[in-house]
N, C-alpha and C. Protein backbone atom coordinates (compact mmCIF):
# COMPACT_ATOMS: atom_id res chain seq x y z
N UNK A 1 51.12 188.12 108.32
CA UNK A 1 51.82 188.33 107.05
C UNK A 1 50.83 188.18 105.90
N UNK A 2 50.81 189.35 105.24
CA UNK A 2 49.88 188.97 103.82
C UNK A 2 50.22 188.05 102.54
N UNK A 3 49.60 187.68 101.94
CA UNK A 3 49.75 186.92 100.92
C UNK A 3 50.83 187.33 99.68
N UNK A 4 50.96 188.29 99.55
CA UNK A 4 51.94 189.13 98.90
C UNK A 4 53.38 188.67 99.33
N UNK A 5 53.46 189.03 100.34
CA UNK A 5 54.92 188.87 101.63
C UNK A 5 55.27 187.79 101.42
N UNK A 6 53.96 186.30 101.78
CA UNK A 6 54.29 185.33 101.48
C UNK A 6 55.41 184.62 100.61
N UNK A 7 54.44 184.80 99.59
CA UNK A 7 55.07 184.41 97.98
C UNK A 7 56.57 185.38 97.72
N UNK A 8 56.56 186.55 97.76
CA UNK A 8 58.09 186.72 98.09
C UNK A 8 58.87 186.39 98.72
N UNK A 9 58.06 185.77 100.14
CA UNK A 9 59.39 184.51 100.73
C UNK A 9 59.69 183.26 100.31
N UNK A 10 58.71 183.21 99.83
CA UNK A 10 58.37 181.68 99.10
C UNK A 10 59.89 181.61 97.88
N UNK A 11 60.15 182.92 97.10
CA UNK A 11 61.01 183.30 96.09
C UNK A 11 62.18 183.62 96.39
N UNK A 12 62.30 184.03 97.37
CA UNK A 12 63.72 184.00 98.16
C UNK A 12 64.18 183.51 99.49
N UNK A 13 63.27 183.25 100.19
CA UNK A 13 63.78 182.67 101.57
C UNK A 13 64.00 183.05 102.96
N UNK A 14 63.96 182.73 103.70
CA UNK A 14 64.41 183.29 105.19
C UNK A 14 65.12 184.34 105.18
N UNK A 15 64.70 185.72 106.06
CA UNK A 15 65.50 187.09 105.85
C UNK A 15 67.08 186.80 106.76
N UNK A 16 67.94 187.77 106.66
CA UNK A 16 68.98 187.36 106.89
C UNK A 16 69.73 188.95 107.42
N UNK A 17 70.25 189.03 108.16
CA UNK A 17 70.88 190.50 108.80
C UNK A 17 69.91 191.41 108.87
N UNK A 18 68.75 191.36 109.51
CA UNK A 18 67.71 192.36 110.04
C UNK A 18 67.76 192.85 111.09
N UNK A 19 67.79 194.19 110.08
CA UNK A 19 67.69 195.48 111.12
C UNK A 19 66.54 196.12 112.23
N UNK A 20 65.77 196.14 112.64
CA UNK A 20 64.59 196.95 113.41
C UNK A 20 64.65 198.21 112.52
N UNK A 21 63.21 198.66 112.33
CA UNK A 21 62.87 199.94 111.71
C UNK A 21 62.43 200.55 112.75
N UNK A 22 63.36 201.46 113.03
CA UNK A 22 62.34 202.73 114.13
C UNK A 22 61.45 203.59 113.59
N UNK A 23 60.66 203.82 114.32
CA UNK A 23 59.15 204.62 114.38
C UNK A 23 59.69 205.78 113.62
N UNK A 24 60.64 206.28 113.82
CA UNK A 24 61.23 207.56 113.04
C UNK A 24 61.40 207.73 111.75
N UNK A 25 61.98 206.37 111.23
CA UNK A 25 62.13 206.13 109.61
C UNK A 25 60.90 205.81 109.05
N UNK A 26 59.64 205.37 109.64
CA UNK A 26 58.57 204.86 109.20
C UNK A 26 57.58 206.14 109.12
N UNK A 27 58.25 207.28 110.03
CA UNK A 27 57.65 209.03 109.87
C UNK A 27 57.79 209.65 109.17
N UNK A 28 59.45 209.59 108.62
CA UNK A 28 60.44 210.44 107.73
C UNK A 28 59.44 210.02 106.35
N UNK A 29 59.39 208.70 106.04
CA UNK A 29 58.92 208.30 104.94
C UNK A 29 57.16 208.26 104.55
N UNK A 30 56.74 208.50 105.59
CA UNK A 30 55.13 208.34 105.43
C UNK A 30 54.93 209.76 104.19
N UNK A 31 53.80 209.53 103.51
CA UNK A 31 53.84 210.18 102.33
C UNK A 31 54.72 210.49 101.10
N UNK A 32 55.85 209.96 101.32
CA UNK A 32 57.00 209.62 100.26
C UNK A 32 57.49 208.66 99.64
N UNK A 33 56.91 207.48 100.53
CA UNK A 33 56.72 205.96 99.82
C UNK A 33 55.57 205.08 100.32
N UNK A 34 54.75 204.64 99.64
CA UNK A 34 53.79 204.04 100.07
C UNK A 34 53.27 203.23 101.50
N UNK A 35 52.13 203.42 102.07
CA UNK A 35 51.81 202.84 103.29
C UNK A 35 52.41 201.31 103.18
N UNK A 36 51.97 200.64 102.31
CA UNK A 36 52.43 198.65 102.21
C UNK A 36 53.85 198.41 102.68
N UNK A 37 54.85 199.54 102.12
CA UNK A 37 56.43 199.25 102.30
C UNK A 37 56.29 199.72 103.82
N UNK A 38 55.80 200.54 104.26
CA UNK A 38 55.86 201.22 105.68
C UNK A 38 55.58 199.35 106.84
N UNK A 39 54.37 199.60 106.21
CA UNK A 39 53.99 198.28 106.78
C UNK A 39 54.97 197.02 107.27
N UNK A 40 55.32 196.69 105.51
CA UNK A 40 56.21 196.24 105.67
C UNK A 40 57.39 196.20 106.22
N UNK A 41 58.13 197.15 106.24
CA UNK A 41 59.30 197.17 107.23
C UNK A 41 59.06 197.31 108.89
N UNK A 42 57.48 197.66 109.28
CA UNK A 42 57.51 197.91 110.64
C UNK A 42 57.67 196.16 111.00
N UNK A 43 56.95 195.12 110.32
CA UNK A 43 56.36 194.22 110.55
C UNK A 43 57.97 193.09 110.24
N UNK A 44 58.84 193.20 109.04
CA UNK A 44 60.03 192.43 108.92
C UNK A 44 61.32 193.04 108.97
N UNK A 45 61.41 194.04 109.09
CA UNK A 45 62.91 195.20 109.30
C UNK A 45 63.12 195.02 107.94
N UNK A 46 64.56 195.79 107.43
CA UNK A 46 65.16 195.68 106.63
C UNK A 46 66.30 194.75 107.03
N UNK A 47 66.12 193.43 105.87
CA UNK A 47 66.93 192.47 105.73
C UNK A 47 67.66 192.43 104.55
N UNK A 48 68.26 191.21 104.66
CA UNK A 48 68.89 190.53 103.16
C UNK A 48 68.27 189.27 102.68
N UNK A 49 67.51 188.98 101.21
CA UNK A 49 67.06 187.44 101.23
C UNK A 49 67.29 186.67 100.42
N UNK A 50 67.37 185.58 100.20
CA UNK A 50 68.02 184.19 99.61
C UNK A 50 69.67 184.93 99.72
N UNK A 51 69.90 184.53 100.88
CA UNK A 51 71.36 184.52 101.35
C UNK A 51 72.19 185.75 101.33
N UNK A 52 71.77 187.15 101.13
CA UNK A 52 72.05 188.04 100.38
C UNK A 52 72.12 188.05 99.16
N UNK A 53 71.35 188.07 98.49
CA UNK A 53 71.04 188.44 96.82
C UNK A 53 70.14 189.48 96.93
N UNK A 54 69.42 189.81 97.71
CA UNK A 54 68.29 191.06 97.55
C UNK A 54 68.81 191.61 99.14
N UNK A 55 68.53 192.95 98.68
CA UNK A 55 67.87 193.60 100.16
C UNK A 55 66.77 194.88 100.23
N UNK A 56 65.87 194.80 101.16
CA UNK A 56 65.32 195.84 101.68
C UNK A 56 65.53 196.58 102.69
N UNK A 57 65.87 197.36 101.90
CA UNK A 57 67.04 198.42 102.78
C UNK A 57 66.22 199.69 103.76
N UNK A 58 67.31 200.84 104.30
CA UNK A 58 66.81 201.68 104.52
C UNK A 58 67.21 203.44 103.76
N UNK A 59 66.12 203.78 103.08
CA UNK A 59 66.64 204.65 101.89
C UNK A 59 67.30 205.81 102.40
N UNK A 60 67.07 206.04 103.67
CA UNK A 60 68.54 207.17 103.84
C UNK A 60 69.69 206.89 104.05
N UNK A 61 70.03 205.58 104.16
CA UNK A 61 71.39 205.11 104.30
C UNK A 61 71.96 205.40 102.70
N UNK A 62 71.52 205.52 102.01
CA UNK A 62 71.22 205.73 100.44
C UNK A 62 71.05 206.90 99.52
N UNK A 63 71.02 207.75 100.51
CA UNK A 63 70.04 208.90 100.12
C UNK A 63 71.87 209.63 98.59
N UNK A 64 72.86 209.85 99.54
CA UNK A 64 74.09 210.13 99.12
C UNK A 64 73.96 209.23 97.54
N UNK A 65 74.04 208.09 97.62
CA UNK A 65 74.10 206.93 96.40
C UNK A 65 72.71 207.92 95.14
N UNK A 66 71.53 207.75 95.46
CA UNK A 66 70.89 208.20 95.00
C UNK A 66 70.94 209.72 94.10
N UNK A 67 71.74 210.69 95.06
CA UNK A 67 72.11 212.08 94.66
C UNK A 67 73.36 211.91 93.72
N UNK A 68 73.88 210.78 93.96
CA UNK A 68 75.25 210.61 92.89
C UNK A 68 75.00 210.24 91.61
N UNK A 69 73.71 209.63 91.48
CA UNK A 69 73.41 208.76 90.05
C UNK A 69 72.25 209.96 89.69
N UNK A 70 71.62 210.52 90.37
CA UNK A 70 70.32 211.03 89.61
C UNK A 70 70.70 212.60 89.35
N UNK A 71 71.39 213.48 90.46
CA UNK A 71 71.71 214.35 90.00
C UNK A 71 72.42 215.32 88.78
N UNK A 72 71.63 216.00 88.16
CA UNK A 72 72.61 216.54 86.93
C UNK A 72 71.93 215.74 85.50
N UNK A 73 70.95 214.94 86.09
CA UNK A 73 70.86 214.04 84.94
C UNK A 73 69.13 214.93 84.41
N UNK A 74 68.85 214.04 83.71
CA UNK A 74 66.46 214.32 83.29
C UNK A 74 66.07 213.80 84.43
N UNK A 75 66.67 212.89 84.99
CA UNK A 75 65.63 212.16 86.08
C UNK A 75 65.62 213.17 87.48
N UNK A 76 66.20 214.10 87.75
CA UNK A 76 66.37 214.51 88.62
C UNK A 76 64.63 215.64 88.64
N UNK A 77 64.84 215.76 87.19
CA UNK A 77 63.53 216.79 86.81
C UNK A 77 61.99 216.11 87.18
N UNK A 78 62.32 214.55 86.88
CA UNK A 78 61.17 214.23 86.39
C UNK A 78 60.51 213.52 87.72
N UNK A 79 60.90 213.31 88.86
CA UNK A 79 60.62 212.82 90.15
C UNK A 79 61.77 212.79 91.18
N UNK A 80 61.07 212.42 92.57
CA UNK A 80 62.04 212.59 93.43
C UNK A 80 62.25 211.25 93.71
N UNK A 81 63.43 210.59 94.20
CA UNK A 81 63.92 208.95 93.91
C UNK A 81 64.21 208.65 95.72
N UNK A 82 63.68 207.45 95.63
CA UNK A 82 64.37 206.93 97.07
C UNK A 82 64.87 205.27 96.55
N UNK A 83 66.21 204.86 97.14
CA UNK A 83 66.27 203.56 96.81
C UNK A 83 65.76 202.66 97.58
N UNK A 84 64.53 201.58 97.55
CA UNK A 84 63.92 200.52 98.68
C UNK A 84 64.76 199.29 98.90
N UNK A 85 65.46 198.92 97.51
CA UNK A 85 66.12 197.48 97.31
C UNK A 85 67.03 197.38 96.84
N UNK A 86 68.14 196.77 97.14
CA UNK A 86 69.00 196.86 96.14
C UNK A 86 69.64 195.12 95.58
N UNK A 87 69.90 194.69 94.89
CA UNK A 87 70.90 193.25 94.70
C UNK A 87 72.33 193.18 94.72
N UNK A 88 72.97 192.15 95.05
CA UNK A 88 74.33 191.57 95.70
C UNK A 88 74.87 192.28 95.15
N UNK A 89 74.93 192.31 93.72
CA UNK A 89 76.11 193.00 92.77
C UNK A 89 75.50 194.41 92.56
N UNK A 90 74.83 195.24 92.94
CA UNK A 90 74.51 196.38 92.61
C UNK A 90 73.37 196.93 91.36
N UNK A 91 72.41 196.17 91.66
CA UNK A 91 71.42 196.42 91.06
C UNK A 91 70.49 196.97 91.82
N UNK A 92 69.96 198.56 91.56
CA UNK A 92 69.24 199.47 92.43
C UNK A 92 67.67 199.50 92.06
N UNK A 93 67.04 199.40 93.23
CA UNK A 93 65.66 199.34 92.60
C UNK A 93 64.69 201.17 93.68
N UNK A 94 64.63 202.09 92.46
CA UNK A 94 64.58 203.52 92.79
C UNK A 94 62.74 203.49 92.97
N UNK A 95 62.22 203.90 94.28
CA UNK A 95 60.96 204.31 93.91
C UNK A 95 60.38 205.83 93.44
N UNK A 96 60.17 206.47 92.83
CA UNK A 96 59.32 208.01 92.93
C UNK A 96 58.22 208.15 93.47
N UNK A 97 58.61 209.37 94.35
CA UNK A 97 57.31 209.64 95.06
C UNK A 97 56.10 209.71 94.31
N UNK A 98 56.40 210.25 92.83
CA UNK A 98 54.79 210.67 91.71
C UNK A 98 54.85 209.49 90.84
N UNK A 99 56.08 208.96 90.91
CA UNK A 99 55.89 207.47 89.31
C UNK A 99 56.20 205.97 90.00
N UNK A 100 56.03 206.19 91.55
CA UNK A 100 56.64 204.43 92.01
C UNK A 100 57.14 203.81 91.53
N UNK A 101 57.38 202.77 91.67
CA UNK A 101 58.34 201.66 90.98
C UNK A 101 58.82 202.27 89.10
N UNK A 102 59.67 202.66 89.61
CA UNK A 102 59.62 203.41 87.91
C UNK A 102 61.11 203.38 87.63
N UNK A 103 62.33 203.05 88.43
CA UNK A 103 63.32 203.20 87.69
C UNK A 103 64.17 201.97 88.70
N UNK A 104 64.59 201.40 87.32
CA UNK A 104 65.91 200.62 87.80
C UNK A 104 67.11 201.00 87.16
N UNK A 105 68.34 200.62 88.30
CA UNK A 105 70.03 201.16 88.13
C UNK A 105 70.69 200.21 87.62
N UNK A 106 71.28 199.58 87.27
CA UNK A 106 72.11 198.52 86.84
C UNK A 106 73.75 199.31 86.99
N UNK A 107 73.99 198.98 88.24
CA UNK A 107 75.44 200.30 88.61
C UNK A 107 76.43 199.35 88.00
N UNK A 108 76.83 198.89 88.02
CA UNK A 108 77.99 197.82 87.38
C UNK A 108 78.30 198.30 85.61
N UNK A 109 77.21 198.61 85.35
CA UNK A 109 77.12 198.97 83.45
C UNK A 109 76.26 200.24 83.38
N UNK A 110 76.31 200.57 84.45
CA UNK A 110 75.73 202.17 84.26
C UNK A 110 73.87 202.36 83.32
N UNK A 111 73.57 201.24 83.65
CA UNK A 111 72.59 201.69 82.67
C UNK A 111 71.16 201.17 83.93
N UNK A 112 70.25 201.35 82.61
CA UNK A 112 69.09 201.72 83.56
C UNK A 112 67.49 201.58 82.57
N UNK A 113 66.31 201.28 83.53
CA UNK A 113 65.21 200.83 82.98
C UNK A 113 64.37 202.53 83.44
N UNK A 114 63.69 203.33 82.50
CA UNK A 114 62.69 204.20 83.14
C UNK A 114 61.37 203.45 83.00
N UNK A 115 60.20 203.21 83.83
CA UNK A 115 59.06 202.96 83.76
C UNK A 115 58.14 204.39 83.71
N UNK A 116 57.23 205.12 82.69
CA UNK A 116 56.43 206.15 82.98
C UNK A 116 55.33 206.12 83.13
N UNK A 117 55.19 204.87 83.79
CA UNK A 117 53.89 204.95 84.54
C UNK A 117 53.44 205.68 85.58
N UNK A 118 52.71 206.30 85.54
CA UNK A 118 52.22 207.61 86.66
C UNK A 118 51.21 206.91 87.24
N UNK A 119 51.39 206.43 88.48
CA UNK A 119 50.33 205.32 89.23
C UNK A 119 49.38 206.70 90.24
N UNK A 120 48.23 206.53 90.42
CA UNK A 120 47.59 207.08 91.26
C UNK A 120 48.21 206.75 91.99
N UNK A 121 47.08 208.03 93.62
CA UNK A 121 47.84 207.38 95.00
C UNK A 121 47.18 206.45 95.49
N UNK A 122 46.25 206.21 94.97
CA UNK A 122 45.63 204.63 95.50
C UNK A 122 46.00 203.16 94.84
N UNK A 123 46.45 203.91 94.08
CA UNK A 123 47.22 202.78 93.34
C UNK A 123 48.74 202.15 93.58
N UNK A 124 49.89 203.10 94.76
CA UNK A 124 50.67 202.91 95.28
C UNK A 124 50.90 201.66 95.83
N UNK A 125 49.97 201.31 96.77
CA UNK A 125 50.45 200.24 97.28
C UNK A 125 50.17 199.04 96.50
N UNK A 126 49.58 199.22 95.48
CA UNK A 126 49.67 197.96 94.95
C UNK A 126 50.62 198.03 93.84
N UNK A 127 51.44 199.16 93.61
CA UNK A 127 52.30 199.01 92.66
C UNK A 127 53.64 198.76 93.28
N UNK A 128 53.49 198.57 94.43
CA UNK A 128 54.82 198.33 95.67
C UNK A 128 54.49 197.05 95.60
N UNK A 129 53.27 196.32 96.00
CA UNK A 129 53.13 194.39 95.72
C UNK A 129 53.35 194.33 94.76
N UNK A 130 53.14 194.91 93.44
CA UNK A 130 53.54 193.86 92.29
C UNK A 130 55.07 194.06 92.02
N UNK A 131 55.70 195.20 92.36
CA UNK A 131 57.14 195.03 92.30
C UNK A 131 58.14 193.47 93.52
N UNK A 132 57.00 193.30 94.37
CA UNK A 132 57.57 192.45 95.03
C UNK A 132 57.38 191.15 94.19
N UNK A 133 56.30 191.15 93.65
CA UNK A 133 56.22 189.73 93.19
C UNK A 133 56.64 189.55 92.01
N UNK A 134 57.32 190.68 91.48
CA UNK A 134 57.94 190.50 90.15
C UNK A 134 59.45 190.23 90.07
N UNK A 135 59.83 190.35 91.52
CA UNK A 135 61.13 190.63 91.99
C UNK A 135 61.48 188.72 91.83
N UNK A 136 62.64 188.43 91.48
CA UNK A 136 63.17 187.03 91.33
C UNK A 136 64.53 187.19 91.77
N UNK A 137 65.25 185.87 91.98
CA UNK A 137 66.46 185.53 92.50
C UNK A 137 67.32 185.88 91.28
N UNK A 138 67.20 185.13 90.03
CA UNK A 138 67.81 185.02 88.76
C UNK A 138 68.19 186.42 88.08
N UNK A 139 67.46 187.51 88.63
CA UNK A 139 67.56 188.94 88.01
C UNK A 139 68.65 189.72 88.56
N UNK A 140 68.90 189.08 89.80
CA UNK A 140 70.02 189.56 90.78
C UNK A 140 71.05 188.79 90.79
N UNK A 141 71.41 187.81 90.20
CA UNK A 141 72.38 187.07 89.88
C UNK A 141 73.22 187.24 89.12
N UNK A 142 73.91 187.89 88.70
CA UNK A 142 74.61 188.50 87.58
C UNK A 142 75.72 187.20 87.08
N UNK A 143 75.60 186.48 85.83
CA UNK A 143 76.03 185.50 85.58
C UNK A 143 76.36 184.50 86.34
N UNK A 144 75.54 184.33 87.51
CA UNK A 144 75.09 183.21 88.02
C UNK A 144 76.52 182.82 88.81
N UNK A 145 77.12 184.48 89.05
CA UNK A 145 78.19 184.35 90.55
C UNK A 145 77.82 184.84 91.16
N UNK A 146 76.73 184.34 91.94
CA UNK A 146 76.26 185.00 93.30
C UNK A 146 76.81 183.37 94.07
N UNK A 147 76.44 182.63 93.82
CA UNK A 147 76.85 181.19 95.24
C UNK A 147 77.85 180.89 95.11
N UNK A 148 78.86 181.01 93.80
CA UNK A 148 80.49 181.41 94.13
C UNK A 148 81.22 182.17 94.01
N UNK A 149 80.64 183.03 94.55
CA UNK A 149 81.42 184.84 95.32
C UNK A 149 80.81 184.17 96.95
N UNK A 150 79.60 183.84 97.29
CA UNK A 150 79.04 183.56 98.35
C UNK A 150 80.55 182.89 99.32
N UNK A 151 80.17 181.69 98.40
CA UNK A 151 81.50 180.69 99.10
C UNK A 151 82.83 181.22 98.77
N UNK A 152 82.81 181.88 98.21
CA UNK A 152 84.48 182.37 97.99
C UNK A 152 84.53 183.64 98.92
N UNK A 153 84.10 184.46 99.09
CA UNK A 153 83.46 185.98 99.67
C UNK A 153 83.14 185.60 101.34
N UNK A 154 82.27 184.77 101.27
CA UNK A 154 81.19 185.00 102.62
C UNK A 154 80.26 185.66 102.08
N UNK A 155 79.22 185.27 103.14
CA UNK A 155 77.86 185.80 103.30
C UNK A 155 78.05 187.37 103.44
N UNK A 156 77.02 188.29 102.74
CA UNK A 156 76.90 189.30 102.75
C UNK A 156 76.36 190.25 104.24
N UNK A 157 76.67 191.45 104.40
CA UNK A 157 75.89 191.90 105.78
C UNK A 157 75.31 193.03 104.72
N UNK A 158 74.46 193.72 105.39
CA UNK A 158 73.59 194.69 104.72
C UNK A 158 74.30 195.87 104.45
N UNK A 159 75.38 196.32 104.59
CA UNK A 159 76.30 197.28 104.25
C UNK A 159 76.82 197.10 103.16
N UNK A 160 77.15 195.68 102.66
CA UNK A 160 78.11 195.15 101.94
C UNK A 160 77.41 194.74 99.98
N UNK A 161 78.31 195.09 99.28
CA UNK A 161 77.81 193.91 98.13
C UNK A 161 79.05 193.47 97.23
N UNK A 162 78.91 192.78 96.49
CA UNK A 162 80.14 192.12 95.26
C UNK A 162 80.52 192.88 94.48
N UNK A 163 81.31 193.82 94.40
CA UNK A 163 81.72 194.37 93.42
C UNK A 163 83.02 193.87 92.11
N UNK A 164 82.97 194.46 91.18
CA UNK A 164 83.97 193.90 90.74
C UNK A 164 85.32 195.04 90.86
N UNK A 165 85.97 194.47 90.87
CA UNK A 165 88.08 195.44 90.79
C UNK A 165 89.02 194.60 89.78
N UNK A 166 89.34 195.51 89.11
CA UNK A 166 88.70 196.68 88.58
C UNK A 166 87.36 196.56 88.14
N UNK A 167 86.51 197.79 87.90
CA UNK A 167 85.23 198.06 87.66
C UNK A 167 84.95 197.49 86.54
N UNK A 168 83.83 197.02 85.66
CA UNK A 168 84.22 196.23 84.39
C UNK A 168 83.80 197.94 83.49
N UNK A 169 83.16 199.26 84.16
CA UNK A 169 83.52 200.51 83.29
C UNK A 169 84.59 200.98 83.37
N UNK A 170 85.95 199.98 83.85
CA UNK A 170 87.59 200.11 83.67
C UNK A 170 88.10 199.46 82.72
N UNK A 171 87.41 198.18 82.49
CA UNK A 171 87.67 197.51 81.75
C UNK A 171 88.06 196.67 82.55
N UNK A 172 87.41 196.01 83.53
CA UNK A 172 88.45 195.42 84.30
C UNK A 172 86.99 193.86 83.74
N UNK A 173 87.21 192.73 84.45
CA UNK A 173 86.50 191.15 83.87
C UNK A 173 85.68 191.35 84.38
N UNK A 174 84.25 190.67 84.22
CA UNK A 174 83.51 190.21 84.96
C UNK A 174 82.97 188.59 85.56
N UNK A 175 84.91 188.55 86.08
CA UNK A 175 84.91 187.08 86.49
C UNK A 175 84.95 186.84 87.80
N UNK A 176 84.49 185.92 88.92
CA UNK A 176 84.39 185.21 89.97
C UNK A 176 86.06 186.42 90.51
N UNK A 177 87.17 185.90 89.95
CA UNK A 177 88.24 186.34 90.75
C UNK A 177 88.52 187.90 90.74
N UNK A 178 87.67 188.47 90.27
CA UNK A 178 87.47 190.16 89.90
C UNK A 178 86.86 190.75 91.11
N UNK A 179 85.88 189.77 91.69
CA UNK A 179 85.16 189.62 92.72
C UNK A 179 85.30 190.05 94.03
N UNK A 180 85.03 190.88 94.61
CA UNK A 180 85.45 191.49 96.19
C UNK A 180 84.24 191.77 97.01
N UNK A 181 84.07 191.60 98.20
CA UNK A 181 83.27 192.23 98.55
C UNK A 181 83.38 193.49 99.19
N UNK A 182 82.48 194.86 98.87
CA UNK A 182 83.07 195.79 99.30
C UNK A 182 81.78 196.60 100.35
N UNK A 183 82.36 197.64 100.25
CA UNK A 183 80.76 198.54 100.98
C UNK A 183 79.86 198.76 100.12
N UNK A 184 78.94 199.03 100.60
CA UNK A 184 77.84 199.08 98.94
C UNK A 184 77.78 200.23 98.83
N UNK A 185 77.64 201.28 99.84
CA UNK A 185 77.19 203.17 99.89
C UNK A 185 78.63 203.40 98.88
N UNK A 186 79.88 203.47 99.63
CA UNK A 186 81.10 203.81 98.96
C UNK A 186 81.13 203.16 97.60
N UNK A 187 80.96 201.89 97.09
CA UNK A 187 80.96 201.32 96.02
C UNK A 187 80.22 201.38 95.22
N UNK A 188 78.78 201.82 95.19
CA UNK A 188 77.96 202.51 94.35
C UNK A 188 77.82 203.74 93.94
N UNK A 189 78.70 204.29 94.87
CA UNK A 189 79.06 206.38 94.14
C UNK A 189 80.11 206.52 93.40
N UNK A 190 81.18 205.18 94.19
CA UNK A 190 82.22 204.82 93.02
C UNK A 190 81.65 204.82 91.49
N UNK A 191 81.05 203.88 91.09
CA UNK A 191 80.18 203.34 90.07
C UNK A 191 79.91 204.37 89.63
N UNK A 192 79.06 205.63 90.23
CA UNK A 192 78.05 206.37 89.41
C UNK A 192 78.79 207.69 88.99
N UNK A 193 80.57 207.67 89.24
CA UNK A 193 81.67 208.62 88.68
C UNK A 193 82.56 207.87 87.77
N UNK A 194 81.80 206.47 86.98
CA UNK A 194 82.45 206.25 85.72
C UNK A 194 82.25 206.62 84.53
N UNK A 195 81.06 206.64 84.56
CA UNK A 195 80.26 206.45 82.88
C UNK A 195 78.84 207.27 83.38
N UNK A 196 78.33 207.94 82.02
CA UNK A 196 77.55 208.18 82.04
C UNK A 196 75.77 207.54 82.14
N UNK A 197 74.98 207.53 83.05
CA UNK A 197 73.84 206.68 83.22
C UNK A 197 73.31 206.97 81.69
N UNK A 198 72.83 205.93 81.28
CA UNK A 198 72.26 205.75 80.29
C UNK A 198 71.32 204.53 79.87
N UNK A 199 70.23 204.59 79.29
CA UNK A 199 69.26 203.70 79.30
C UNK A 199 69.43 202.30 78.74
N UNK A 200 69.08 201.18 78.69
CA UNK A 200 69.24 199.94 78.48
C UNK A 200 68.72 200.32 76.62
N UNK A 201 69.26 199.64 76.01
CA UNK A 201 68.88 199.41 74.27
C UNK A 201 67.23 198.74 74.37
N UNK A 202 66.67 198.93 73.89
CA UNK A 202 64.81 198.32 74.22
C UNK A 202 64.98 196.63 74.09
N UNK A 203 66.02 196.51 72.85
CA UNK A 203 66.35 194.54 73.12
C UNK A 203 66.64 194.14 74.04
N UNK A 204 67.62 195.20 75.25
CA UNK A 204 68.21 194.55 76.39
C UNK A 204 66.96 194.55 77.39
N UNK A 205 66.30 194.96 77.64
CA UNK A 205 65.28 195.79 78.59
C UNK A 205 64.97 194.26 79.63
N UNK A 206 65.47 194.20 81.23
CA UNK A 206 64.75 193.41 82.04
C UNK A 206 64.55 193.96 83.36
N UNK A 207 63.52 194.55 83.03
CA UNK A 207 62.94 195.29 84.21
C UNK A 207 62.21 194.00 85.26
């Protein structure tokens, strides 16, 4: 395990509902997302970590989610998107094949971070480590009901995340008892047929 890997376990903890990556998904993706993530998933699967609050997923389980939020939109023009990670409550973390780590979803409020950084290709894999080590528990916590949805909910499986019902782009709360756990594929296309995606205000910005 590299030093990188480390310290992201160090930040979240023992993986949790891991999957095996077959040789096939690690083919599909070679040249479309960086060698390090390849690596990475041959070496830890796609899990869930600090209890389900993060996951590293597998982006064609996703691929549908992805075509629901980006299609029709600029971003569709401006790179091609795979999702690597996502958080409990639906926070999407999109890589581009030409701009890597360059866009985050915030599906719950429809909004979203663009990064236009145009990373070389040698510069890929290290723009895949520093997204890991920039990655925190607290960012995925969405008012700090993630450990009571946990205990109220159960533990998450990798299919699954917290949504709220009604949606809070219904107007519905964003309180503990609003709280469900649902599918995440179905519940994030839900999301991306409320409101229009639109960018975070530059005050809000936490990429």
């Amino acid at each position: 395990m590299d030093e990188v890997f480390s310290i992201f376990l160090e930040e979240f903890g023992a993986p949790i509902d891991r999957q095996e990556v077959p040789a096939s998904s690690i083919d599909r993706y070679r040249g479309k997302l960086p060698n390090q993530l390849l690596a990475y998933w041959a070496e830890h699967g796609w899990c869930g970590y600090g209890d389900g609050i993060f996951w590293i997923v597998n982006p064609q389980e996703y691929e549908s989610v992805v075509a629901s939020w980006i299609e029709g939109t600029e971003l569709e023009k401006y790179d091609t998107y795979h999702l690597i990670a996502r958080g409990a409550f639906g926070d999407m973390y999109l890589w581009g094949e030409k701009t890597g780590y360059s866009l985050k979803i915030t599906s719950f409020l429809s909004r979203c971070v663009i990064d236009d950084f145009k990373p070389t290709p040698e510069q890929m894999d290290r723009n895949l480590q520093d997204f890991l080590l920039i990655a925190d528990v607290e960012a995925n916590d969405f008012g700090d009901l993630f450990k009571p949805a946990r205990k109220k909910l159960g533990i998450l499986r990798h299919d699954e995340m917290y949504g709220f019902v009604p949606a809070i782009m219904l107007g519905g709360p964003d309180t503990l008892d609003h709280l469900e756990k649902v599918k995440a594929v179905e519940h994030l296309i839900f999301l991306s047929q409320l409101a229009e995606l639109e960018p975070y205000n530059f005050s809000d910005i936490q990429f």
